[in-house]
C-alpha atoms as a PDB file:
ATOM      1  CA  UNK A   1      12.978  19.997  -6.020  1.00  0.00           C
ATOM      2  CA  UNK A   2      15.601  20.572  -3.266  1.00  0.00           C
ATOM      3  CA  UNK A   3      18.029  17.707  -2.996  1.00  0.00           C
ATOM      4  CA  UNK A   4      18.972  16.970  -6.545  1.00  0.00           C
ATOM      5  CA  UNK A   5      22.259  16.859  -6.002  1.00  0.00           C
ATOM      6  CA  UNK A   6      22.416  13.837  -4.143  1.00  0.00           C
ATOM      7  CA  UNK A   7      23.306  10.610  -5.203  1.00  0.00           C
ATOM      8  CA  UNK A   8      20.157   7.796  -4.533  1.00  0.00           C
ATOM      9  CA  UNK A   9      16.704   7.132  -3.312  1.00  0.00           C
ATOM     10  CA  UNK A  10      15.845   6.279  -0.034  1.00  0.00           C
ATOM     11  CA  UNK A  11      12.578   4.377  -0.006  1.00  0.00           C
ATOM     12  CA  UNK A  12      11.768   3.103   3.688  1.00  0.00           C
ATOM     13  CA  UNK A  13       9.096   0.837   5.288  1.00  0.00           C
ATOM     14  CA  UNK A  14       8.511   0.382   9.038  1.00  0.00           C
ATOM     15  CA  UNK A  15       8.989  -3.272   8.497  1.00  0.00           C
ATOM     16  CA  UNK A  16      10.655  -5.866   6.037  1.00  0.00           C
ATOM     17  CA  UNK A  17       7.335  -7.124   4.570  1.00  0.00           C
ATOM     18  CA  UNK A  18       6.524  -4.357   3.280  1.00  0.00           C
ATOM     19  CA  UNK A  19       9.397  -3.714   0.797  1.00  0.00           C
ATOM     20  CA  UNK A  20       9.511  -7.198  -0.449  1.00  0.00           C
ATOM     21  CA  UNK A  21       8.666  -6.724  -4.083  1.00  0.00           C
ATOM     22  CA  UNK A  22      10.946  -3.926  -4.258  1.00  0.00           C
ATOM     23  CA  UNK A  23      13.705  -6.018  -2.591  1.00  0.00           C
ATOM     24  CA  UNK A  24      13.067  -8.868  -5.463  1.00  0.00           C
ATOM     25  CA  UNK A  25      12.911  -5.737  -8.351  1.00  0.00           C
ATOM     26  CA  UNK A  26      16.333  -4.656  -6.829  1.00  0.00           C
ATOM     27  CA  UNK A  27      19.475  -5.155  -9.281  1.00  0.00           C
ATOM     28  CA  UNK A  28      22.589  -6.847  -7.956  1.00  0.00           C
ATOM     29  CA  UNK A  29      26.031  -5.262  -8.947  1.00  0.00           C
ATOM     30  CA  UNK A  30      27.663  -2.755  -6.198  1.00  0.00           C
ATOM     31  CA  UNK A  31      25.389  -3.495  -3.486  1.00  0.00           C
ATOM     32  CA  UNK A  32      25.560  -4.894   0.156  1.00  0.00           C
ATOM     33  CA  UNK A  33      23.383  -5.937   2.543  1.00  0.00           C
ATOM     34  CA  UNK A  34      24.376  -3.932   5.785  1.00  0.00           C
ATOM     35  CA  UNK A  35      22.140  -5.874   8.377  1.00  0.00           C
ATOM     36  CA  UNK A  36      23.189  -3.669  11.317  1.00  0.00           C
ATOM     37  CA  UNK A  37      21.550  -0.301   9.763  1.00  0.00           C
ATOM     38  CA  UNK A  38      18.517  -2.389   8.399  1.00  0.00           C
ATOM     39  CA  UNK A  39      19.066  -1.652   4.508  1.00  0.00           C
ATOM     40  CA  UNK A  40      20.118  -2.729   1.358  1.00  0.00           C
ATOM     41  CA  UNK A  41      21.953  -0.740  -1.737  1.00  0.00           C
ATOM     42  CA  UNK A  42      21.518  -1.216  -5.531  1.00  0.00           C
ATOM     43  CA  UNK A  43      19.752  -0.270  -8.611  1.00  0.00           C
ATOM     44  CA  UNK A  44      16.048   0.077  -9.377  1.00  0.00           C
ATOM     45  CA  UNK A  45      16.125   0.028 -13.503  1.00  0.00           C
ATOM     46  CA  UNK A  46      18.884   2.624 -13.278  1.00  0.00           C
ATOM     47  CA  UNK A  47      18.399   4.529 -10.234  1.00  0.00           C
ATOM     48  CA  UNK A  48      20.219   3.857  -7.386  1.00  0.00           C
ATOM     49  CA  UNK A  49      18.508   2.837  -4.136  1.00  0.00           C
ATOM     50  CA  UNK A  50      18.421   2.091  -0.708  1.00  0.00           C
ATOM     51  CA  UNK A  51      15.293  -0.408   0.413  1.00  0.00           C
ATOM     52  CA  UNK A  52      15.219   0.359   4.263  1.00  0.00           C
ATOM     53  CA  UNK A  53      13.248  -0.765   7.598  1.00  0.00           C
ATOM     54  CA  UNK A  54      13.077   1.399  10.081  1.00  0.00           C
ATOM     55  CA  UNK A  55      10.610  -0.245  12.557  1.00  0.00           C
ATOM     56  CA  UNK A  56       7.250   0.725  13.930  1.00  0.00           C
ATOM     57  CA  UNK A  57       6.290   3.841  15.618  1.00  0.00           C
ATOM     58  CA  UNK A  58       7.665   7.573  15.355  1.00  0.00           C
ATOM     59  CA  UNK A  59      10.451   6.604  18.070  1.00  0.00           C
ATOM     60  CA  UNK A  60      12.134   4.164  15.925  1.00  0.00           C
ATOM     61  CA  UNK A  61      11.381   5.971  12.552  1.00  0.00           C
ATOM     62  CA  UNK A  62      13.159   9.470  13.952  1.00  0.00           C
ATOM     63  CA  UNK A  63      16.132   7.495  15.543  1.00  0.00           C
ATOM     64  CA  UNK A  64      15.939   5.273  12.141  1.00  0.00           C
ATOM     65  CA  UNK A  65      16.264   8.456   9.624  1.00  0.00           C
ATOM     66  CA  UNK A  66      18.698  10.545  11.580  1.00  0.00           C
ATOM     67  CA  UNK A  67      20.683   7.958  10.981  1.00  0.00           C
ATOM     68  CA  UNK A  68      19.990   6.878   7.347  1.00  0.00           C
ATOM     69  CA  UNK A  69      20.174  10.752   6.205  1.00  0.00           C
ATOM     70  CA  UNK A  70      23.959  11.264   7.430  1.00  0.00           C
ATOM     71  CA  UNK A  71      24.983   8.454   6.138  1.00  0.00           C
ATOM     72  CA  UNK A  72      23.313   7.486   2.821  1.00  0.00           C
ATOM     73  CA  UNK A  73      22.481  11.476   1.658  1.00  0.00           C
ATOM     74  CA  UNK A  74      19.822  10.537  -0.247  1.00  0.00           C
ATOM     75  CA  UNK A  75      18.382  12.679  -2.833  1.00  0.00           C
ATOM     76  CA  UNK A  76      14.189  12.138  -1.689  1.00  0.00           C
ATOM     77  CA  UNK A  77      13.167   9.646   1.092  1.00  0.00           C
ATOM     78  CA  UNK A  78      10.033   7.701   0.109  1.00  0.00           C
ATOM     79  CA  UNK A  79       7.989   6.199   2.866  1.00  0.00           C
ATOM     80  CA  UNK A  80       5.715   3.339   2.295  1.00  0.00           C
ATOM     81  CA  UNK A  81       3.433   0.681   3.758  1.00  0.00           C
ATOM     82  CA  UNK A  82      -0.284   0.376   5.192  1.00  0.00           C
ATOM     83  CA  UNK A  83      -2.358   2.223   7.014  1.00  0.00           C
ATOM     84  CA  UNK A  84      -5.737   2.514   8.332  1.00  0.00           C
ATOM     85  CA  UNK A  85      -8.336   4.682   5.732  1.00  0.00           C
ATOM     86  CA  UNK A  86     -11.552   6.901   6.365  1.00  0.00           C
ATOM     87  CA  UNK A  87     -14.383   6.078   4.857  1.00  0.00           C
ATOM     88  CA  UNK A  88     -16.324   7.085   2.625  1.00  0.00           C
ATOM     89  CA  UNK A  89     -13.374   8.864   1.491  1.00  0.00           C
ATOM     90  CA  UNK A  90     -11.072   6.042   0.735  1.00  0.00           C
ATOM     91  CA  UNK A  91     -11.351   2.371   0.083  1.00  0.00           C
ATOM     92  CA  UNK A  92      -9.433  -0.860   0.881  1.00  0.00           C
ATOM     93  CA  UNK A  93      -6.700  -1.440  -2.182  1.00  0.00           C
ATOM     94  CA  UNK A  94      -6.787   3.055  -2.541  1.00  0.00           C
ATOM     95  CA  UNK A  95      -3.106   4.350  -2.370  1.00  0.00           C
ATOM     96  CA  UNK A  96      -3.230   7.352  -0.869  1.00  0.00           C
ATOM     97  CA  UNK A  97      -0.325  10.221  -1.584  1.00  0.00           C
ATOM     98  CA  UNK A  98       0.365  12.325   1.032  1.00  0.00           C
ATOM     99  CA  UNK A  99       0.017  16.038  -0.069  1.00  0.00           C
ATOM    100  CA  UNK A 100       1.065  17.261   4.182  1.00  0.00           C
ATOM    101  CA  UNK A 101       2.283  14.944   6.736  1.00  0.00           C
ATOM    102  CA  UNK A 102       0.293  15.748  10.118  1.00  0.00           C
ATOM    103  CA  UNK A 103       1.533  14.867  13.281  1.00  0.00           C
ATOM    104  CA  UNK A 104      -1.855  14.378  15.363  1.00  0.00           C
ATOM    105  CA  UNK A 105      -2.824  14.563  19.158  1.00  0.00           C
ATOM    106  CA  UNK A 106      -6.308  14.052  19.595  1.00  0.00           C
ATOM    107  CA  UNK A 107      -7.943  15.408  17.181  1.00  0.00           C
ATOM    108  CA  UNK A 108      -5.476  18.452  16.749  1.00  0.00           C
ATOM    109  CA  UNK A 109      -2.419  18.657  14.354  1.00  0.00           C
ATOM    110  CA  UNK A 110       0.554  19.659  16.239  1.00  0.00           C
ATOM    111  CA  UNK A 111       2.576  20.051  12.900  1.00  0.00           C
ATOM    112  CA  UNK A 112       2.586  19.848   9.482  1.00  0.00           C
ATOM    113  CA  UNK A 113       4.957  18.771   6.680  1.00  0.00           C
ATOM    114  CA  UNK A 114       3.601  19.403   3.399  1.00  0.00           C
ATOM    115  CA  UNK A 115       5.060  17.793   0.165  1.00  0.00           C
ATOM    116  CA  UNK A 116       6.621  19.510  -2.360  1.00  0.00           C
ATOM    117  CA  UNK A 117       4.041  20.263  -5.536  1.00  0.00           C
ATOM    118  CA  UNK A 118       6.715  18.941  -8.063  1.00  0.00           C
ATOM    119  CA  UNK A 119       7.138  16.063  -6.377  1.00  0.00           C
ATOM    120  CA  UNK A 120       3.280  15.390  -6.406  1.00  0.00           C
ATOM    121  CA  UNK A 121       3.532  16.178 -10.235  1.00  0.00           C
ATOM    122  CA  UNK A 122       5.822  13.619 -10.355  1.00  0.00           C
ATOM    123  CA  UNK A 123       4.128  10.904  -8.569  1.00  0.00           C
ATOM    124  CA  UNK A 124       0.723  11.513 -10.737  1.00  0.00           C
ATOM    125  CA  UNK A 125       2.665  10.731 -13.928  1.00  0.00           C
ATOM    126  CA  UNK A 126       4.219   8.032 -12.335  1.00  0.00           C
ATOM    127  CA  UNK A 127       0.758   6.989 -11.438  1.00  0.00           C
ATOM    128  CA  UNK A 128      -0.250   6.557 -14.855  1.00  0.00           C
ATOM    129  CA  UNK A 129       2.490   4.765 -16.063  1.00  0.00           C
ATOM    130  CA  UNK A 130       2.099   1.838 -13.228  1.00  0.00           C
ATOM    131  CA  UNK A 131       1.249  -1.636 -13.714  1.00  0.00           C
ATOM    132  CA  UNK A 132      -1.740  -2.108 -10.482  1.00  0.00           C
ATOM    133  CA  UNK A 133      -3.445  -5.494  -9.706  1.00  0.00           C
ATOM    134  CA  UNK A 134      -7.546  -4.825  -9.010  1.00  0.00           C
ATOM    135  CA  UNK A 135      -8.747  -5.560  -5.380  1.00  0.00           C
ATOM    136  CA  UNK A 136     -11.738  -7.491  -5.594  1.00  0.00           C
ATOM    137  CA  UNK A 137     -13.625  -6.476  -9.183  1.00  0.00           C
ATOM    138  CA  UNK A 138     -11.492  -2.786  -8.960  1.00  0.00           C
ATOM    139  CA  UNK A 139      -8.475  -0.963  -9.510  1.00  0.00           C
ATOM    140  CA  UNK A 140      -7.303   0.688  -6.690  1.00  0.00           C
ATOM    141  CA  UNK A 141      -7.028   4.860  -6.664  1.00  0.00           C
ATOM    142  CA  UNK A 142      -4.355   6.863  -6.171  1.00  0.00           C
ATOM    143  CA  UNK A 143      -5.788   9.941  -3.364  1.00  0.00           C
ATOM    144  CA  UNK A 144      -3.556  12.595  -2.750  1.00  0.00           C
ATOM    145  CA  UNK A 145      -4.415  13.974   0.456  1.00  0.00           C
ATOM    146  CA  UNK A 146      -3.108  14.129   4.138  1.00  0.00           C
ATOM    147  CA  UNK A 147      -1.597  11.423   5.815  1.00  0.00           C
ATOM    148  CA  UNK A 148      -1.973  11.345   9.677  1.00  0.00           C
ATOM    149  CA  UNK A 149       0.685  10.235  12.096  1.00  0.00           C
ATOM    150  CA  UNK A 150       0.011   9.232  15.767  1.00  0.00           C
ATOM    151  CA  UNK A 151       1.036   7.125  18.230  1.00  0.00           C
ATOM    152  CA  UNK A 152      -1.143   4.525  18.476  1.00  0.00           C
ATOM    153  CA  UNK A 153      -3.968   2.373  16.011  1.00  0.00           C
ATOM    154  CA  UNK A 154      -6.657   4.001  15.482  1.00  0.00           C
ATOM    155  CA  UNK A 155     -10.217   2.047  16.188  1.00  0.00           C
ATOM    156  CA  UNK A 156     -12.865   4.893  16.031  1.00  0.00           C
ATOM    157  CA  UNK A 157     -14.529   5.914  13.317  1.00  0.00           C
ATOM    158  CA  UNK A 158     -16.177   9.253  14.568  1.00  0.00           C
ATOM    159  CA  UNK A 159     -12.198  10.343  15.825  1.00  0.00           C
ATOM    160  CA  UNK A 160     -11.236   9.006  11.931  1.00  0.00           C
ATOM    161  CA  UNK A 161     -13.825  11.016  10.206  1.00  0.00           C
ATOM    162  CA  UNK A 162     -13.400  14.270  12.473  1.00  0.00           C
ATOM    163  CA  UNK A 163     -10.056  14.375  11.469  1.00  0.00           C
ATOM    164  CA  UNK A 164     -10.858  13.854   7.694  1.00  0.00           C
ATOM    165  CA  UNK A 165     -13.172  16.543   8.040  1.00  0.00           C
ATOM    166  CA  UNK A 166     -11.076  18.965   9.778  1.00  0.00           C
ATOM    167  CA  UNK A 167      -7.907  18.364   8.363  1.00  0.00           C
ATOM    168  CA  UNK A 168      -8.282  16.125   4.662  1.00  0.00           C
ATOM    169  CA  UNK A 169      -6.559  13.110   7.150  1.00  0.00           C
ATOM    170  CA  UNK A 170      -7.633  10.346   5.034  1.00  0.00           C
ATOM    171  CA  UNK A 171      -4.749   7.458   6.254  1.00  0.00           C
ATOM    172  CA  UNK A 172      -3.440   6.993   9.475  1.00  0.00           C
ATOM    173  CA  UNK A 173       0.166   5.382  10.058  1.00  0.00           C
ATOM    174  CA  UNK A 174       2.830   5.707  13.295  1.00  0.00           C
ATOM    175  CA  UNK A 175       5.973   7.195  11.372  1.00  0.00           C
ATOM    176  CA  UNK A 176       5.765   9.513   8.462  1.00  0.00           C
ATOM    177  CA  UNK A 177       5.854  12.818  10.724  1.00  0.00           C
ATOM    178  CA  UNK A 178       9.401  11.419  12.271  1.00  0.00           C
ATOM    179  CA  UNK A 179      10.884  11.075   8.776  1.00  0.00           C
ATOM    180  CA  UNK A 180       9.313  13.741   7.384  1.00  0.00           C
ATOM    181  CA  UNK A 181      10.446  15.847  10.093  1.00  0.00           C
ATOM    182  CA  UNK A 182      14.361  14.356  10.080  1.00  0.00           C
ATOM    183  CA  UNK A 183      14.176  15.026   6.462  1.00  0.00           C
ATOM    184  CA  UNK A 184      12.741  18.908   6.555  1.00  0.00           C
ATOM    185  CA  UNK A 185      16.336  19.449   8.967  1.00  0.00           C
ATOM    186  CA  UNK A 186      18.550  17.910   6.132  1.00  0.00           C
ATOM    187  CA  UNK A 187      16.250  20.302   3.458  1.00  0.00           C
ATOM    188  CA  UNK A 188      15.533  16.202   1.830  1.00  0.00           C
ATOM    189  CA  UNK A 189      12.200  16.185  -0.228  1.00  0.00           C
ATOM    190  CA  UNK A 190      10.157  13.972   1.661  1.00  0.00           C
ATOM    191  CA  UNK A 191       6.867  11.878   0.112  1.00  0.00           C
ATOM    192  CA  UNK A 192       4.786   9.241   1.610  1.00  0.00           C
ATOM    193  CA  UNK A 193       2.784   6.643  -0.203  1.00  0.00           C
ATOM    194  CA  UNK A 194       0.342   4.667   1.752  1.00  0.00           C
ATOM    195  CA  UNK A 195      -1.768   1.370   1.015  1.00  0.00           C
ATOM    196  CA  UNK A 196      -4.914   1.118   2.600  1.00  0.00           C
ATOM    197  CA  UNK A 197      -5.604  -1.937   3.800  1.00  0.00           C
ATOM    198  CA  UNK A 198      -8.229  -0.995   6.526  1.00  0.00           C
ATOM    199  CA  UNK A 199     -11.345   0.968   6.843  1.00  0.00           C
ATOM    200  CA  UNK A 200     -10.814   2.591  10.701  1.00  0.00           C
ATOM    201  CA  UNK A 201     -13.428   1.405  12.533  1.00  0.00           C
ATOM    202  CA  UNK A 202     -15.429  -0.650  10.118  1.00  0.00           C
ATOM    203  CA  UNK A 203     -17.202  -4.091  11.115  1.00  0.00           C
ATOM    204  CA  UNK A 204     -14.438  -7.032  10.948  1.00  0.00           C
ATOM    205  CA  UNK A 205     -11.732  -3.976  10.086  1.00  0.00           C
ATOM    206  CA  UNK A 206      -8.819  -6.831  10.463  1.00  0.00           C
ATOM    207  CA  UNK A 207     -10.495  -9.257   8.134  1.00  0.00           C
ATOM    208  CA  UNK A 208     -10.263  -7.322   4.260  1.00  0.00           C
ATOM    209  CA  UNK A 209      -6.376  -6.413   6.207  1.00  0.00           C
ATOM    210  CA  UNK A 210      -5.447 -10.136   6.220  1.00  0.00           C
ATOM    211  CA  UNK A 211      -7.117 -10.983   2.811  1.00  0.00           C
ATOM    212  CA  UNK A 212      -5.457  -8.682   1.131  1.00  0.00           C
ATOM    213  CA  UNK A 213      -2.537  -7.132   2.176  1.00  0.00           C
ATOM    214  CA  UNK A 214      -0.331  -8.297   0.332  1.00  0.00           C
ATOM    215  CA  UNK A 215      -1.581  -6.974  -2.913  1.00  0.00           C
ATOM    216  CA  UNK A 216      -2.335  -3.481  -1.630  1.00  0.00           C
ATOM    217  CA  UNK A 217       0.729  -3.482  -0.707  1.00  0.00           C
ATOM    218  CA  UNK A 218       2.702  -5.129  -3.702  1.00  0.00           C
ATOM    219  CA  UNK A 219       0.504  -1.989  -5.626  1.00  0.00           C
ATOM    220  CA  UNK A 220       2.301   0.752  -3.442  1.00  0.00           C
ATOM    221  CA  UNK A 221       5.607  -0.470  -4.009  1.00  0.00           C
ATOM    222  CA  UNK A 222       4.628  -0.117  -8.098  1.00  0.00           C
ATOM    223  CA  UNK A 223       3.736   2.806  -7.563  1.00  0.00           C
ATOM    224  CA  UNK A 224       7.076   3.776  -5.783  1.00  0.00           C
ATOM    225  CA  UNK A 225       9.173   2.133  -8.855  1.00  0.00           C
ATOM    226  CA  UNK A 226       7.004   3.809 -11.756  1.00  0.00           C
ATOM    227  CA  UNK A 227       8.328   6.996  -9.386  1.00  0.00           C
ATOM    228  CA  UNK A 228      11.902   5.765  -9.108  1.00  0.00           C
ATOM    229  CA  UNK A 229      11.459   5.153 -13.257  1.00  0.00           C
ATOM    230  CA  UNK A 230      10.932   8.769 -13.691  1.00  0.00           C
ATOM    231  CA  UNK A 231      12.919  10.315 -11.684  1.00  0.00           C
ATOM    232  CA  UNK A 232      15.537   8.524 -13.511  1.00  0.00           C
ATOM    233  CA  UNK A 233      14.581   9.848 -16.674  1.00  0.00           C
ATOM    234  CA  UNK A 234      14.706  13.374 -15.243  1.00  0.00           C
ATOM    235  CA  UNK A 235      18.395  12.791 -14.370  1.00  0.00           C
END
């Protein structure tokens, strides 16, 4: 991978919630809390780490990594947090790995950030290794596939399941193509894992989101630190 000369691990969430079993797993010693950028430093096992929030929306994640990419030079930026799914592709509790990031208008793709193939290596060992909770009477699955970025939540099914069908979109979210794109102009590896914690446009899609979030999500952030873990060991 590009970027391995650099010093840490940027792993970002639109907001704070998101991050918080990451921020509890995080290891005190030469750290800080810098509340005006929105992150804190220290060690995951023995990686070093940044746990970051950039806000919601590709506005606020652009302006957010700019920023965090000058000053932190990470060596990969890891984007995390929920997002809508397609069904029948994906279920609620399925992490889904983002093999392109695809910035989406309609249903077109205006541009595309794929991930790098070593990278998705990586995260498939690291997917074996991690410790997930079931969801309901099942273990979630890890999907690599695309990951869909627009600017607004999206309620349709038939718009969801066109854009599955014409380009393997099978989460949508409001940020990845900002940081993915911020990262592709600093040549930083760039990978985006996503909890689903909605079906797009199922019956009651906000109820299995407020039963269960938090464990979808506490299972994305193992997966991120069983990816931290061997990353370390590569280094």
């Amino acid at each position: 991978m590009q970027g391995e000369g650099r010093r840490g691990v940027a792993i970002v969430t639109a907001m704070g919630v998101e991050s918080l079993g990451l921020s509890r797993a995080l290891q005190t010693g030469a750290w800080h809390r810098r509340s005006r950028r929105g992150w804190r430093e220290g060690l995951l096992g023995t990686c070093p780490v940044v746990l970051a929030t950039c806000g919601v929306g590709e506005r606020a994640a652009g302006r957010f990594a700019g920023m965090l990419l000058e000053e932190y030079e990470p060596r990969l930026v890891v984007l995390t947090g929920a997002s809508g799914g397609v069904a029948p592709f994906v279920r609620v509790g399925d992490l889904v790995v983002g093999e392109s990031v695809c910035r989406v208008q309609g249903l077109e793709v205006t541009d595309r950030f794929p991930t790098d193939p070593e990278l998705l290596d990586l995260v498939a060992e690291a997917a074996a290794m991690a410790r997930f909770r079931p969801i309901g009477p099942r273990l979630p699955r890890v999907v690599a596939a695309n990951v869909g970025t627009v600017d607004h939540f999206v309620r349709h099914r038939e718009l969801a399941e066109q854009l599955a069908r014409d380009h393997g979109i099978l989460a949508m979210e409001m940020e990845a193509a900002a940081i993915a794109e911020a990262c592709r102009g600093w040549s930083v590896p760039f990978l985006t894992v996503r909890a689903i914690t909605d079906v797009i446009g199922s019956r009651w899609q906000w109820l299995p989101k407020v039963l269960n979030y938090a464990r979808v999500q506490r299972n994305a952030e193992w997966l991120v630190y069983a990816l931290v873990q061997r990353l370390s060991e590569e280094t």
